[in-house]
Protein backbone atom coordinates (compact mmCIF):
# COMPACT_ATOMS: atom_id res chain seq x y z
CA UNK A 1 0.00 0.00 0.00
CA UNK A 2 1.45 3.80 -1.01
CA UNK A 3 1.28 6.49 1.43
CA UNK A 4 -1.10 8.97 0.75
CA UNK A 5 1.21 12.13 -0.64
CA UNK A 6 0.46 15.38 0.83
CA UNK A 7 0.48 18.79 -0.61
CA UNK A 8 3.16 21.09 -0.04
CA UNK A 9 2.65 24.84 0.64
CA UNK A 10 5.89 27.36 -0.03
CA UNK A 11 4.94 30.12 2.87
CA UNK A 12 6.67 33.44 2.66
CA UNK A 13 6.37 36.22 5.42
CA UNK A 14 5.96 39.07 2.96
CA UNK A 15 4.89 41.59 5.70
CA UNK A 16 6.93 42.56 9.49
CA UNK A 17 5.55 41.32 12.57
CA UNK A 18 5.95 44.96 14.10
CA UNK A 19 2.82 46.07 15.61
CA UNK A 20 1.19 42.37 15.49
CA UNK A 21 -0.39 40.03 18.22
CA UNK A 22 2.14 38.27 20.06
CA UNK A 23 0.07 35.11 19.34
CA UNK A 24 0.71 35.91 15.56
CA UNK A 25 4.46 36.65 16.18
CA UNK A 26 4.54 33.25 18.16
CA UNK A 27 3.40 31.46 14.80
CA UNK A 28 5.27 33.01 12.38
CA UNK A 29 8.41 31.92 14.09
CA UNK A 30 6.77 28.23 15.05
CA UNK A 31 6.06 28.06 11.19
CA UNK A 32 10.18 28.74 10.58
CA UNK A 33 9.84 32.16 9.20
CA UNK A 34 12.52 34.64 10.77
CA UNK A 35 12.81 38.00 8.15
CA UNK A 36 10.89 39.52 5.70
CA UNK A 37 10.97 37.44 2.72
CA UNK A 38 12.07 34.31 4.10
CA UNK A 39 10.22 31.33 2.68
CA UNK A 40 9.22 27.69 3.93
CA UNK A 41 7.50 24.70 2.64
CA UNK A 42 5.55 22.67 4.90
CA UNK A 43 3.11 19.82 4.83
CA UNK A 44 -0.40 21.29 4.20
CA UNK A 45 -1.84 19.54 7.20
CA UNK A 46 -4.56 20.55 8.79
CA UNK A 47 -3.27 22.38 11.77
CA UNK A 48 -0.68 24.08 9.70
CA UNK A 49 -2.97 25.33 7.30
CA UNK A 50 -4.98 26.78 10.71
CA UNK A 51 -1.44 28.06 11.89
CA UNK A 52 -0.92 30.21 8.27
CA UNK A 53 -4.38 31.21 8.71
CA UNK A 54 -4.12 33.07 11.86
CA UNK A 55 -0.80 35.19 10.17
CA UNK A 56 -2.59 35.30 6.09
CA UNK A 57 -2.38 38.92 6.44
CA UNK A 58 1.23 38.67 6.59
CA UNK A 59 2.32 35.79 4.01
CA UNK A 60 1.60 34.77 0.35
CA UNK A 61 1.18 30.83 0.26
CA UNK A 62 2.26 29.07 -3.16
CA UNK A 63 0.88 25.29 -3.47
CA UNK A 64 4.23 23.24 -4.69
């Protein structure tokens, strides 16, 4: 039996965490992001896709 493949998502923090809710600031770095314009690809799991919900105002999502 094959393991069901999930989607990837390519996150980028295209906005500063200045001036946010520390509960956002606390995702964006438990997602891996660290600077402007730094970019990730995770697993599009549920609970990460609730995690780059809460911070969508602040990062473009690209599905790989």
């Amino acid at each position: 039996m094959m393991a069901k493949k999930e989607k990837q998502l390519k996150v980028t923090l295209t906005r500063s965490v200045a001036g946010t809710l520390p509960k956002q600031r606390r995702t964006v770095k438990a997602i891996g992001l660290n600077r402007i314009n730094s970019s990730v690809v995770i697993n599009a799991t549920p609970d990460m896709l609730g995690m780059v919900n809460v911070i969508a105002h602040l990062v473009e999502v690209e599905e790989m």
